[in-house]
Protein backbone atom coordinates (compact mmCIF):
# COMPACT_ATOMS: atom_id res chain seq x y z
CA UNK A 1 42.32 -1.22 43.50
CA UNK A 2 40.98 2.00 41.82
CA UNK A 3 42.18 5.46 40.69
CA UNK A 4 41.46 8.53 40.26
CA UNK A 5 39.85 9.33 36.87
CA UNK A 6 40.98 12.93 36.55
CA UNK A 7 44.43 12.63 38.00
CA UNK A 8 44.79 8.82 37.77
CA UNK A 9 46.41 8.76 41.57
CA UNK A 10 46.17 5.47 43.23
CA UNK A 11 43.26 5.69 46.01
CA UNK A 12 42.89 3.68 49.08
CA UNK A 13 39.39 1.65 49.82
CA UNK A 14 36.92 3.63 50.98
CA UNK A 15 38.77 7.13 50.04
CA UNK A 16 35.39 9.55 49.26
CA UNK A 17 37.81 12.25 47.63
CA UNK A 18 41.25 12.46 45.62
CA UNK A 19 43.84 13.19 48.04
CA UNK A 20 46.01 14.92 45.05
CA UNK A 21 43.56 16.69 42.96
CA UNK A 22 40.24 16.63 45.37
CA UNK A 23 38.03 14.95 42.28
CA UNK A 24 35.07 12.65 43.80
CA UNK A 25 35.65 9.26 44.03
CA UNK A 26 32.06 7.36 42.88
CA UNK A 27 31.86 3.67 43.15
CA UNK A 28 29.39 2.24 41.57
CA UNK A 29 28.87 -0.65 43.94
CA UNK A 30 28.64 1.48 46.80
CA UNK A 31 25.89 3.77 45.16
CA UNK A 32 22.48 3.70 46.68
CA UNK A 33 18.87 4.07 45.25
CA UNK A 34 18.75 7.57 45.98
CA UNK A 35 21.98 8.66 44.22
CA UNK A 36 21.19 11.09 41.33
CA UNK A 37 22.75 10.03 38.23
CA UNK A 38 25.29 13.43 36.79
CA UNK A 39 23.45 11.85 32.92
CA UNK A 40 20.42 12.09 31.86
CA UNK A 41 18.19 8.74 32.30
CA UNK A 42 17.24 7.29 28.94
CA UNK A 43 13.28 6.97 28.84
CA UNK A 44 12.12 6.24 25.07
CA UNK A 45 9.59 8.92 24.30
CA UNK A 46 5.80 6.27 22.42
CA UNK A 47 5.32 7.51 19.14
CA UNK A 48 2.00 9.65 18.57
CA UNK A 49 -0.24 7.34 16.75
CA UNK A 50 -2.17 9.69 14.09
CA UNK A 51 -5.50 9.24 14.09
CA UNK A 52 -6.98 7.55 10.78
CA UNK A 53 -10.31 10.35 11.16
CA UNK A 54 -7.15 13.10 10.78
CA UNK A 55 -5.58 11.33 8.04
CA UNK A 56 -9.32 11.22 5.85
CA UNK A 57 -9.56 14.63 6.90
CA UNK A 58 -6.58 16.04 5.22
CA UNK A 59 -7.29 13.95 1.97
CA UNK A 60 -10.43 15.49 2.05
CA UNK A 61 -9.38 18.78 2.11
CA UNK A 62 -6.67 18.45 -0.20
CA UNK A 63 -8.85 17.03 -2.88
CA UNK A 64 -11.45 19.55 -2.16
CA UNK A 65 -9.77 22.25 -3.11
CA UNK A 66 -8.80 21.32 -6.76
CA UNK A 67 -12.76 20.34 -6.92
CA UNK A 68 -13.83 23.76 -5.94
CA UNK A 69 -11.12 26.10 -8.02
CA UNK A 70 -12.40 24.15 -11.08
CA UNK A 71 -16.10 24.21 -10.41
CA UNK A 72 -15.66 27.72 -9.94
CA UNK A 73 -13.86 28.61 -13.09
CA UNK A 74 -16.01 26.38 -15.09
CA UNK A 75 -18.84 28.08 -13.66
CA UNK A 76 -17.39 31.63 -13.88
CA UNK A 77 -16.19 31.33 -17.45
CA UNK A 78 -19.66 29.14 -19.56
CA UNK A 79 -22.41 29.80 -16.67
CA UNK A 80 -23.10 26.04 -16.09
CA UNK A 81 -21.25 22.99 -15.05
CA UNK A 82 -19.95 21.79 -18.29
CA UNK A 83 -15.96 19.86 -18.05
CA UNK A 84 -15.18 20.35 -14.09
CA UNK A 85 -18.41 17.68 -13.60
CA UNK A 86 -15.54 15.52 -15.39
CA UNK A 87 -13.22 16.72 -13.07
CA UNK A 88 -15.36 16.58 -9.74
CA UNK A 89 -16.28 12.65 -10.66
CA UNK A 90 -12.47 11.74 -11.74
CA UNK A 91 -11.14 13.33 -7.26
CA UNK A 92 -14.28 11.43 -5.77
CA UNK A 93 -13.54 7.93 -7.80
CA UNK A 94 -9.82 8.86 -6.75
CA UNK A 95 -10.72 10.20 -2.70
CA UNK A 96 -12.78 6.73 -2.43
CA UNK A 97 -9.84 4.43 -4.03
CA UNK A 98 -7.41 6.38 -1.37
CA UNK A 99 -9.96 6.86 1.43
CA UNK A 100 -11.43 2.86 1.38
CA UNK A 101 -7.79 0.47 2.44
CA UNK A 102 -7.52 3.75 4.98
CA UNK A 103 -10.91 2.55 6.83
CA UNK A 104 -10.41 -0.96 6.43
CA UNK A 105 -6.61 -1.93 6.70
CA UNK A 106 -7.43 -5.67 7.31
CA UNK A 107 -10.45 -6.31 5.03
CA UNK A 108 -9.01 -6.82 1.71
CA UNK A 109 -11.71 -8.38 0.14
CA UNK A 110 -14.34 -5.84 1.22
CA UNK A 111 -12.40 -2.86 0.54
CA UNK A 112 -11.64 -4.67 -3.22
CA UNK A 113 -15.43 -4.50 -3.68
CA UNK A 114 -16.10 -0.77 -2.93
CA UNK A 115 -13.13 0.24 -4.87
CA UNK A 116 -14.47 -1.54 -7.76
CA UNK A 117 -17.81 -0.43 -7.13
CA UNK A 118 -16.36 2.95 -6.94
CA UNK A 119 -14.37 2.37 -10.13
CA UNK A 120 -17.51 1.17 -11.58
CA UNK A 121 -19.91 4.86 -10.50
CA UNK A 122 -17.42 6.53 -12.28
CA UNK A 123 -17.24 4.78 -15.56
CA UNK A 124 -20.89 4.66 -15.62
CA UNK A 125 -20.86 8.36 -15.10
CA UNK A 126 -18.81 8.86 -18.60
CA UNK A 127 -20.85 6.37 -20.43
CA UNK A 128 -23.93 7.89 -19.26
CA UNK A 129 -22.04 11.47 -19.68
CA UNK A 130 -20.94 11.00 -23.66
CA UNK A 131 -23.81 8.82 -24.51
CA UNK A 132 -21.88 5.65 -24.99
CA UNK A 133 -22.74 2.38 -24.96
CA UNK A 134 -19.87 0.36 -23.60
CA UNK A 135 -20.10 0.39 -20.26
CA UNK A 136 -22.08 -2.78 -19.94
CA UNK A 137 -20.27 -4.73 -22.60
CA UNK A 138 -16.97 -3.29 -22.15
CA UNK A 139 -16.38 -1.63 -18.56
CA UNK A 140 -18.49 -3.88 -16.47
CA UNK A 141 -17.19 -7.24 -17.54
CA UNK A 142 -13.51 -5.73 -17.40
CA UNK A 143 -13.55 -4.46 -14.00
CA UNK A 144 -15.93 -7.27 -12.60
CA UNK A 145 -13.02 -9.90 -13.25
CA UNK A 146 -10.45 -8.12 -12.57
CA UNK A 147 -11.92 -7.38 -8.88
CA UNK A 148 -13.18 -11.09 -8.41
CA UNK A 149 -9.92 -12.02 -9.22
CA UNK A 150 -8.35 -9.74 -6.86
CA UNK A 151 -10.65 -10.66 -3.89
CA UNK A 152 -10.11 -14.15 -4.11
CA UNK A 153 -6.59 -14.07 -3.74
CA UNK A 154 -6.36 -11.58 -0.92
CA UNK A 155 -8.88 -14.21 0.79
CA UNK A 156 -6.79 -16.98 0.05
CA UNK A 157 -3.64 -15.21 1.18
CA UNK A 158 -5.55 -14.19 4.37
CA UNK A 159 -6.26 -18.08 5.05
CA UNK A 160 -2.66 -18.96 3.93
CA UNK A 161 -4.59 -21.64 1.84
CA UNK A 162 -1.86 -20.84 -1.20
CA UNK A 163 1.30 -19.32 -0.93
CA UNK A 164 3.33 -16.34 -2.26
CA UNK A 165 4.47 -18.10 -5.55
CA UNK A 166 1.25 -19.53 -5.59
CA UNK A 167 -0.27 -16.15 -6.09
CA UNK A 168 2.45 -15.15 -8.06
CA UNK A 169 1.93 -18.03 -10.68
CA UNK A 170 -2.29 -17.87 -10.94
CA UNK A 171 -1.57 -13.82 -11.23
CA UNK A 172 0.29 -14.47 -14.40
CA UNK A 173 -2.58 -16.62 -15.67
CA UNK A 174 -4.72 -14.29 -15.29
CA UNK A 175 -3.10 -11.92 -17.07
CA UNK A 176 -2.31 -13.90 -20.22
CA UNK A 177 -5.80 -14.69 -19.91
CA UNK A 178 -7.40 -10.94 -19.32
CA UNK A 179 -4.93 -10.06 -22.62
CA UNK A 180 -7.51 -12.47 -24.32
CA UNK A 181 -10.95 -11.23 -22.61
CA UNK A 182 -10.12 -7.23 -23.32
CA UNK A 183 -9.23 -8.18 -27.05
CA UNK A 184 -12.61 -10.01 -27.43
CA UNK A 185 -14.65 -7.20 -25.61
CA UNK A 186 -13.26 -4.36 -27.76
CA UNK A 187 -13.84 -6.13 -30.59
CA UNK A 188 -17.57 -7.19 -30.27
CA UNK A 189 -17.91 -3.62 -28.08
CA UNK A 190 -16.32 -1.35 -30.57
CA UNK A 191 -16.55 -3.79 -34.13
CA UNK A 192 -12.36 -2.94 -34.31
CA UNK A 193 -11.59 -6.14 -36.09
CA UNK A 194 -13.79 -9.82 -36.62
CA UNK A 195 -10.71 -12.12 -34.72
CA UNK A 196 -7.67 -11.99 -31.98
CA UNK A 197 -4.44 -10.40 -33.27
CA UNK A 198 -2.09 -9.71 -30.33
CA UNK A 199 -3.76 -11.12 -27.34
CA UNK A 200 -2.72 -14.71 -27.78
CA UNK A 201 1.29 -13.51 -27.21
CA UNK A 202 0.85 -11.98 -24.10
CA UNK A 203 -1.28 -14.45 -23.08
CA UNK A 204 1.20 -17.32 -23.86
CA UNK A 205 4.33 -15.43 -22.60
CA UNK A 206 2.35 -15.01 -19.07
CA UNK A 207 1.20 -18.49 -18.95
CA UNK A 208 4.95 -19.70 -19.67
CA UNK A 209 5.80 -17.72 -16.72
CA UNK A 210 3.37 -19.19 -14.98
CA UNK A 211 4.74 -22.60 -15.74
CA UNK A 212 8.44 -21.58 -14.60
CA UNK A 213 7.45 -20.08 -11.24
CA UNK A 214 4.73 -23.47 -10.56
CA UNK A 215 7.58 -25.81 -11.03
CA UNK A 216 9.90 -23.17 -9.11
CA UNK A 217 7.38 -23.65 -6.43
CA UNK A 218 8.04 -27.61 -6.72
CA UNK A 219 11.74 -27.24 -5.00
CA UNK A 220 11.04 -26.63 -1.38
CA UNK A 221 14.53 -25.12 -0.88
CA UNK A 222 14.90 -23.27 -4.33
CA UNK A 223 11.17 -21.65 -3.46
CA UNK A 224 12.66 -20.94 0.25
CA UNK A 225 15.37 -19.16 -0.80
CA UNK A 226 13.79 -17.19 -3.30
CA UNK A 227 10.86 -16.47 -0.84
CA UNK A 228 13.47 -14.65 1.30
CA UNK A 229 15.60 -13.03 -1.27
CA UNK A 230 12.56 -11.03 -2.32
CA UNK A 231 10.93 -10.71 0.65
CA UNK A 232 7.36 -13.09 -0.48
């Protein structure tokens, strides 16, 4: 039994039209494939993929543009490239820290390296720049670590040799411990004092931490849970 949907009259089996207010009668078991829907058939429009050569042309021209306005006015007002080389090395160490996880997405370890190397050009460039001599003793050793560091965890993550909490737990190590190593290399880099003065209580706080989140790890459901509560 159907009805009308306009008029809501009773129709008979079969009936093509409303006999009371002429409204088409469709049945949708009776429709064939050729019947044209009155709606609009729902086809989900792909999303434009933007191409990574378009993204690392954009960044280039956006950072080009401070580079040249400052080259220019540095130029324009003293003759000679005096502060904007400053400038000009500070947007490429910056355009190579942005440009390198662009090209490689899933090589963490390699694109860890060239940032630090990149890290590395520049700080030689302002040791070489003022005439100082920490780079080697100070820079080098500081950024070398913290890269190593950094690379052999993303490798170890990419294995799934250690887990999230894992990670979590040597990360704080390694802080409490790099507290230690930048005390010690500004003091025998820049002669500030003979002996450690504040290192040691970062370095215990993070290593405490590190203690709490290891033996957090230890409970299989409590390390689930907390896993999926912030999303590790």
């Amino acid at each position: 039994m159907s009805y009308c949907v306009n008029c809501g009259v009773e129709l008979e089996k079969g009936t093509k039209k409303c006999p009371l207010c002429n409204t088409e009668v469709i049945n949708p078991n009776e429709m064939g494939e050729e019947h044209i829907h009155s709606y609009p058939v729902y086809s989900p429009t792909p999303k434009a993929k933007i191409k990574r050569s378009t993204i690392v042309s954009l960044i280039t021209l956006i950072l080009l543009l401070p580079d040249f306005l400052t080259t220019l006015c540095d130029y324009t007002i003293n003759r000679s490239i005096t502060w904007s080389a400053y400038v000009m090395a500070s947007l490429l160490c910056l355009y190579f820290i942005i440009i390198f996880p662009i090209l490689f997405p899933k090589h963490g370890v390699t694109c860890t390296v060239l940032i630090a190397a990149d890290i590395l050009g520049f700080l030689l460039f302002i040791s070489l720049k003022t005439k100082g001599a920490w780079f080697l003793t100070f820079a080098l050793p500081i950024v070398t670590a913290l890269a190593v560091f950094i690379a052999v965890m993303a490798l170890l993550r990419k294995e799934k040799k250690i887990s999230a909490l894992a990670v979590v737990s040597l990360s704080m190590v390694f802080t409490g411990a790099f507290c230690v190593l930048i005390e010690f290399l500004i003091n025998t880099t820049f002669k500030v004092r003979g002996g450690f003065a504040w290192s040691f209580y970062p370095a215990v706080t993070f290593v405490l931490l590190a203690v709490t989140i290891f033996l957090i790890g230890k409970n299989k459901a409590l390390c689930e849970k907390i896993e999926k509560k912030f999303f590790l």
